[in-house]
N, C-alpha and C. Protein backbone atom coordinates (compact mmCIF):
# COMPACT_ATOMS: atom_id res chain seq x y z
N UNK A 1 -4.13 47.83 8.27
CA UNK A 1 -4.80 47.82 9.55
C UNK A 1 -6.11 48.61 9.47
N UNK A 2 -5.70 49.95 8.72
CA UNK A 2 -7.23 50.54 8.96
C UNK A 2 -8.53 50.06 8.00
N UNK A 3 -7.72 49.18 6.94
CA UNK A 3 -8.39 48.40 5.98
C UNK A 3 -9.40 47.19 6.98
N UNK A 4 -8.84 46.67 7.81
CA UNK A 4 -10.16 45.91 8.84
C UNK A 4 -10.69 46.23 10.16
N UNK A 5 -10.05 47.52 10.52
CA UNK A 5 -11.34 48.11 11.33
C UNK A 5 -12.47 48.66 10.23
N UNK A 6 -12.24 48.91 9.36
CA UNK A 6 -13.48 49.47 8.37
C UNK A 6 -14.21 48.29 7.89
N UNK A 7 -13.60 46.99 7.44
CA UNK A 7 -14.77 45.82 7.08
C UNK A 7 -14.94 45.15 8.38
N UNK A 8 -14.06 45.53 9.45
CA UNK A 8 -15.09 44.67 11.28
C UNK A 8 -16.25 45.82 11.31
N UNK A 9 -15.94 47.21 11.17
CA UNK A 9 -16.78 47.78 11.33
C UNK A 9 -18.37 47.88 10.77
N UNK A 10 -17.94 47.51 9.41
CA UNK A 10 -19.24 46.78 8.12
C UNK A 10 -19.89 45.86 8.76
N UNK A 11 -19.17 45.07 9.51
CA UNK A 11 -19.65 43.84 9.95
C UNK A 11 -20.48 43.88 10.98
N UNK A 12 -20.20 44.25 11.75
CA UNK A 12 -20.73 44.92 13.22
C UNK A 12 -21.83 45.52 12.54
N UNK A 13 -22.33 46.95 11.78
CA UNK A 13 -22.99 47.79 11.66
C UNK A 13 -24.23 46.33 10.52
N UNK A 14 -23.88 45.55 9.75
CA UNK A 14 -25.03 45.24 8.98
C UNK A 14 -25.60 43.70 9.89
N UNK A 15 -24.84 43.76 11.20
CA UNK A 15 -25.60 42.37 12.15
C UNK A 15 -26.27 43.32 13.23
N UNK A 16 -26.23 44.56 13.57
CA UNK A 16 -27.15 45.34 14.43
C UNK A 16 -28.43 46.22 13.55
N UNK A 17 -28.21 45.78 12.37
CA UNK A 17 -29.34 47.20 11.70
C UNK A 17 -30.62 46.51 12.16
N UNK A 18 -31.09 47.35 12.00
CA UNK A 18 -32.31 48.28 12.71
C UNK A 18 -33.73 47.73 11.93
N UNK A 19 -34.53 47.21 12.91
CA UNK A 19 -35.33 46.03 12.11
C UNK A 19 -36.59 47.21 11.09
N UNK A 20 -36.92 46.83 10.02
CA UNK A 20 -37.67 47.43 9.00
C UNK A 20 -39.01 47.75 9.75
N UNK A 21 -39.45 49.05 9.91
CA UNK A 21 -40.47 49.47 9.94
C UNK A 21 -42.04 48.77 9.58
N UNK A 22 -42.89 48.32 9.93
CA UNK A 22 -43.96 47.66 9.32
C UNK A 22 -45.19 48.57 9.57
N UNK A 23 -46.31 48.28 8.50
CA UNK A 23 -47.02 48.91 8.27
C UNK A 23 -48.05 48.23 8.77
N UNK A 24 -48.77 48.50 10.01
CA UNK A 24 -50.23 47.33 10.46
C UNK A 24 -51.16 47.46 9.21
N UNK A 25 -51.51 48.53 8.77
CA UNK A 25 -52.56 48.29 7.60
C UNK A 25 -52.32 47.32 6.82
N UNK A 26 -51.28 47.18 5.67
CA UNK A 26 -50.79 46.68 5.12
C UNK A 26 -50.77 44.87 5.49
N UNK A 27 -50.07 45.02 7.00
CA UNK A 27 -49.99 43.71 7.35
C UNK A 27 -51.46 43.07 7.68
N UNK A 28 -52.79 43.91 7.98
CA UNK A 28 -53.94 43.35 7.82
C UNK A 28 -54.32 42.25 6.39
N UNK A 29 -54.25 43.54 5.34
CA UNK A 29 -54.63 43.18 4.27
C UNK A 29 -53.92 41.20 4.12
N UNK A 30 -52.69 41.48 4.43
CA UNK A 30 -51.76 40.39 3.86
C UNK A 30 -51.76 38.88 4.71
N UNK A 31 -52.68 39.35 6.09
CA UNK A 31 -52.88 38.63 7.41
C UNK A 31 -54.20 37.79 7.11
N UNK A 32 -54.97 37.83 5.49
CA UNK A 32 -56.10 37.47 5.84
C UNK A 32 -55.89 35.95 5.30
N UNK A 33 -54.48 35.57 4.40
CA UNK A 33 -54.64 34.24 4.15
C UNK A 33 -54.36 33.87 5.69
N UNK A 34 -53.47 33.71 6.16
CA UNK A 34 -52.97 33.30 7.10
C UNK A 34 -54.19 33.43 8.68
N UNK A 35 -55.13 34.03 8.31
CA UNK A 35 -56.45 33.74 8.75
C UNK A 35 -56.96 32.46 9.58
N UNK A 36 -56.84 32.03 8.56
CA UNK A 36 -57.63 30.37 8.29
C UNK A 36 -57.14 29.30 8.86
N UNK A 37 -56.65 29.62 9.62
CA UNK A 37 -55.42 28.66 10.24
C UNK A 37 -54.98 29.50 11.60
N UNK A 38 -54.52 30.19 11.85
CA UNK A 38 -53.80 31.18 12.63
C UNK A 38 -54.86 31.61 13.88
N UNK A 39 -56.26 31.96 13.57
CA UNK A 39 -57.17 32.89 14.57
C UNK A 39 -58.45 32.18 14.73
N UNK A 40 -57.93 30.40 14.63
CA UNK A 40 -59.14 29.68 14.95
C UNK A 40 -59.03 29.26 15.99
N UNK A 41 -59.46 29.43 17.42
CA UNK A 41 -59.68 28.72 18.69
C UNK A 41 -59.22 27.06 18.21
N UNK A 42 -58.51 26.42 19.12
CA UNK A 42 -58.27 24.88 18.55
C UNK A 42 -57.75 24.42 17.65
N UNK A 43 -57.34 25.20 16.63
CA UNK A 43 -57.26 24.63 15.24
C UNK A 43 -56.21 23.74 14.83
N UNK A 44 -55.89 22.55 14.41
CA UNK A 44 -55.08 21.38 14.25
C UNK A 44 -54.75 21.74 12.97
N UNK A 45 -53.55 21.42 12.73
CA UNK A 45 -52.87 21.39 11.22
C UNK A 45 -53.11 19.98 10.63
N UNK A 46 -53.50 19.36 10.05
CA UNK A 46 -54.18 18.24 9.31
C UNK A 46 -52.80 17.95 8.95
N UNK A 47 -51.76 17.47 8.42
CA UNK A 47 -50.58 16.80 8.66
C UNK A 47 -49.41 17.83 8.44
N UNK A 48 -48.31 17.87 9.00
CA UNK A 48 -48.35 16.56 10.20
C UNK A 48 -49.10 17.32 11.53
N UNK A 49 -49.73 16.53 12.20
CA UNK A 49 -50.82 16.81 13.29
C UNK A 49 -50.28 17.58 14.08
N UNK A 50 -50.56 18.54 14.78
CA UNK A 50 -50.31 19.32 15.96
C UNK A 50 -50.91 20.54 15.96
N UNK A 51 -51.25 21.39 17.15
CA UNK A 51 -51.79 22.60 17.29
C UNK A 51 -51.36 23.82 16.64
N UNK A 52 -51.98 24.52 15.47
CA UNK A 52 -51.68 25.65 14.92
C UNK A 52 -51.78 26.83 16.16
N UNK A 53 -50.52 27.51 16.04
CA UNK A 53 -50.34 28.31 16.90
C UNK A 53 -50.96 29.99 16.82
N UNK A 54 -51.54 30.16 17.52
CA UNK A 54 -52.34 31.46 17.40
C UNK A 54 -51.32 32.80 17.63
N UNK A 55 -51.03 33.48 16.39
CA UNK A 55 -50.12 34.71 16.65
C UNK A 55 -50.47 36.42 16.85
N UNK A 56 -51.55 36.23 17.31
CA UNK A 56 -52.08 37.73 17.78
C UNK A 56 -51.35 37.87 18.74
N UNK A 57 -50.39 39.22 18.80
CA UNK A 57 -50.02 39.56 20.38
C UNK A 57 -48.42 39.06 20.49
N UNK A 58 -48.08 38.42 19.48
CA UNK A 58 -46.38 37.81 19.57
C UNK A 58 -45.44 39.08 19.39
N UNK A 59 -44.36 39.30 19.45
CA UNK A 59 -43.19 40.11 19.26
C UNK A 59 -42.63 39.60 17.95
N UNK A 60 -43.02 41.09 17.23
CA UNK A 60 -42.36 41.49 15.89
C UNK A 60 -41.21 40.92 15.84
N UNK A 61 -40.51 40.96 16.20
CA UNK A 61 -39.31 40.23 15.74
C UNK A 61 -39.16 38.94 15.60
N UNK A 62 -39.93 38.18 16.56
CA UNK A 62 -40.38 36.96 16.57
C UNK A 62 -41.06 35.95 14.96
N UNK A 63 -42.32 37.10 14.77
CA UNK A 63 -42.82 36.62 13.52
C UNK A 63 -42.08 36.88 12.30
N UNK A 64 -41.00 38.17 12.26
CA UNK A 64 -40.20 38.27 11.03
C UNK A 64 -39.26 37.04 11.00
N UNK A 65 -38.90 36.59 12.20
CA UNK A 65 -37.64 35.44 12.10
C UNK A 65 -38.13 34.19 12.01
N UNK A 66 -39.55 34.32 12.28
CA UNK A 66 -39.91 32.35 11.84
C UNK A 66 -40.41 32.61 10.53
N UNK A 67 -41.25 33.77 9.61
CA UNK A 67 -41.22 33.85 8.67
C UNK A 67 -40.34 33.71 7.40
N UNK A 68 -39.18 34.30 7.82
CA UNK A 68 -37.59 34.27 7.39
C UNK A 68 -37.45 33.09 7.50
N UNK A 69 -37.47 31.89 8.27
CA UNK A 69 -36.67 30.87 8.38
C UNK A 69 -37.21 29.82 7.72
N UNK A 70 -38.87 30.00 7.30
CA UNK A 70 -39.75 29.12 6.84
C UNK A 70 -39.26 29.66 5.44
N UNK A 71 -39.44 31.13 5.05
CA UNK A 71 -38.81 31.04 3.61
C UNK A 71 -36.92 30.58 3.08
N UNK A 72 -36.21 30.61 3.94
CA UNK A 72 -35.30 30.37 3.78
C UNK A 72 -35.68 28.24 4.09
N UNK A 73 -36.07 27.86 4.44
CA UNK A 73 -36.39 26.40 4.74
C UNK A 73 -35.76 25.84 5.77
N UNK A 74 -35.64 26.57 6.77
CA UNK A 74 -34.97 26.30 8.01
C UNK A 74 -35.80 26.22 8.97
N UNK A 75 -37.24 26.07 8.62
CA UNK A 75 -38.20 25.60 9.55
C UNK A 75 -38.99 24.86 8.80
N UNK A 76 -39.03 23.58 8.94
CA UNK A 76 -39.81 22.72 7.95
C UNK A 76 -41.31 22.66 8.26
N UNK A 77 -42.11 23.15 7.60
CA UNK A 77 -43.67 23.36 7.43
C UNK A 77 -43.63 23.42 6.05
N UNK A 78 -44.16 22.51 4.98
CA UNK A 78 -44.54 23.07 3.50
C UNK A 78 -45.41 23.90 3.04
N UNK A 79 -46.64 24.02 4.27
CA UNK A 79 -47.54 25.29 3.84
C UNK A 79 -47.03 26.44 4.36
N UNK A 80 -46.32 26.45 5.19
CA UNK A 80 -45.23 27.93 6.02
C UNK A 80 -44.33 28.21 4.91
N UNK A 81 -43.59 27.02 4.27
CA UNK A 81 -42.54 27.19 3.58
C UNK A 81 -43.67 28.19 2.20
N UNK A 82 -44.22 27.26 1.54
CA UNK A 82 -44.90 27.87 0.38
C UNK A 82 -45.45 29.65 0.68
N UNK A 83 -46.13 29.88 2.30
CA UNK A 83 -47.05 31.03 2.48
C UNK A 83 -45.37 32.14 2.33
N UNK A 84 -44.44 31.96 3.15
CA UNK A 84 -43.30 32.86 3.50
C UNK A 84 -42.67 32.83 2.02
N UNK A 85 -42.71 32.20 1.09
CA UNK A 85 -41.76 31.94 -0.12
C UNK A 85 -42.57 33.12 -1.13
N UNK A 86 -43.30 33.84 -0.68
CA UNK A 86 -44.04 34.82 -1.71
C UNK A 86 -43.87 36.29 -0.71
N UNK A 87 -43.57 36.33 0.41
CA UNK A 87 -43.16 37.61 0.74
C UNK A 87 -42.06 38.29 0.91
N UNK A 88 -42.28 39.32 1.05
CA UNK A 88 -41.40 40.21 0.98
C UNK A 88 -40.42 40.33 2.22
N UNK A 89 -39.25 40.73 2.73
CA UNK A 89 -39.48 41.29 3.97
C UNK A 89 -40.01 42.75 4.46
N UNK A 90 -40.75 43.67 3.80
CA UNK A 90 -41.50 44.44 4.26
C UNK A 90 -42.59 44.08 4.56
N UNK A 91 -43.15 43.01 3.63
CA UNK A 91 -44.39 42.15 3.73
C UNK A 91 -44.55 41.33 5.37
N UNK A 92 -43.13 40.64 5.73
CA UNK A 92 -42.99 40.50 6.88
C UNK A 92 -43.36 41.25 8.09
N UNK A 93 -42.31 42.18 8.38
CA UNK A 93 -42.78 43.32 8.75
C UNK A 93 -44.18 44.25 9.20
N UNK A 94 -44.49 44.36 7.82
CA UNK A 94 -45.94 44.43 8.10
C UNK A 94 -46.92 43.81 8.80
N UNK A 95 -46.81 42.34 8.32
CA UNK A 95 -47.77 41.18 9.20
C UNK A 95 -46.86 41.18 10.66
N UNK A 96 -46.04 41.36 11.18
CA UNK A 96 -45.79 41.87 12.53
C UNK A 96 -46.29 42.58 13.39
N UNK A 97 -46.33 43.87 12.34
CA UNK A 97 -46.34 45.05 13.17
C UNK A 97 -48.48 44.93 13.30
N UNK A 98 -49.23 44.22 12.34
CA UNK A 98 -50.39 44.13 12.40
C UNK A 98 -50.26 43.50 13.54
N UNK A 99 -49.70 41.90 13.42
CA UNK A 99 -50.33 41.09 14.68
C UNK A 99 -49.97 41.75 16.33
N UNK A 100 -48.80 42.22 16.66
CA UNK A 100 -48.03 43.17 17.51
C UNK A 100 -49.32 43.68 17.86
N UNK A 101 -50.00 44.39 17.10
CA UNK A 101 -50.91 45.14 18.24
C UNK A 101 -52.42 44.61 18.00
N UNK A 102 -52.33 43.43 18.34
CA UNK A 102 -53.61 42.64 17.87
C UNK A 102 -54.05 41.82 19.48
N UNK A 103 -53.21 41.57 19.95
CA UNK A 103 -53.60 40.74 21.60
C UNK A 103 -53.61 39.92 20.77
N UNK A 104 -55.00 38.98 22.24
CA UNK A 104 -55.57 37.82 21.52
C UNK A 104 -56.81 37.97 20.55
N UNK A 105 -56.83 38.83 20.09
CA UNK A 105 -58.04 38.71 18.77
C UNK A 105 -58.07 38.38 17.92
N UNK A 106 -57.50 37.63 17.16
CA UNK A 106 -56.76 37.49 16.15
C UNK A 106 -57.86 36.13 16.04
């Protein structure tokens, strides 16, 4: 018995931890591919067609979990998939905690 309150308890404790600290500097530096696409007034994704979404000003947690999901391939974009498939999740993080306090300037 006390053998699975200690692994419910594991369980519980590693689905509430505590989202990773990000570094805005850091997430500047790493924010500048994602530039070119991301902080253009209008900007269309050339296929498949639709409005690139501008992420200055979104909730950190927000950008770590579509980042996550594009590297894991649970959000189908091949240039999302390819950009998220080279970071880190501190790298994540970081580009959060940059855009987080960015508004709309971006």
């Amino acid at each position: 018995m006390w053998l699975l309150l200690v692994l419910a308890g594991l369980g519980l404790s590693a689905a509430t931890a505590a989202p990773i600290p990000g570094n805005a500097d850091h997430g500047q530096v790493l924010f500048e591919t994602c530039r070119g696409c991301h902080a253009i007034d209008g900007y269309r994704n050339a296929y498949p067609n639709y409005p690139v979404p501008r992420v200055a000003g979104q909730q950190p947690d927000y950008i770590v979990d579509a980042l996550k999901a594009y590297r894991a391939g649970k959000r189908n974009h091949p240039t999302m998939q390819a950009q998220a498939a080279s970071l880190s999740d501190q790298d994540m993080a970081d580009i959060a905690a940059y855009l987080a306090g960015h508004g709309h300037t971006q």
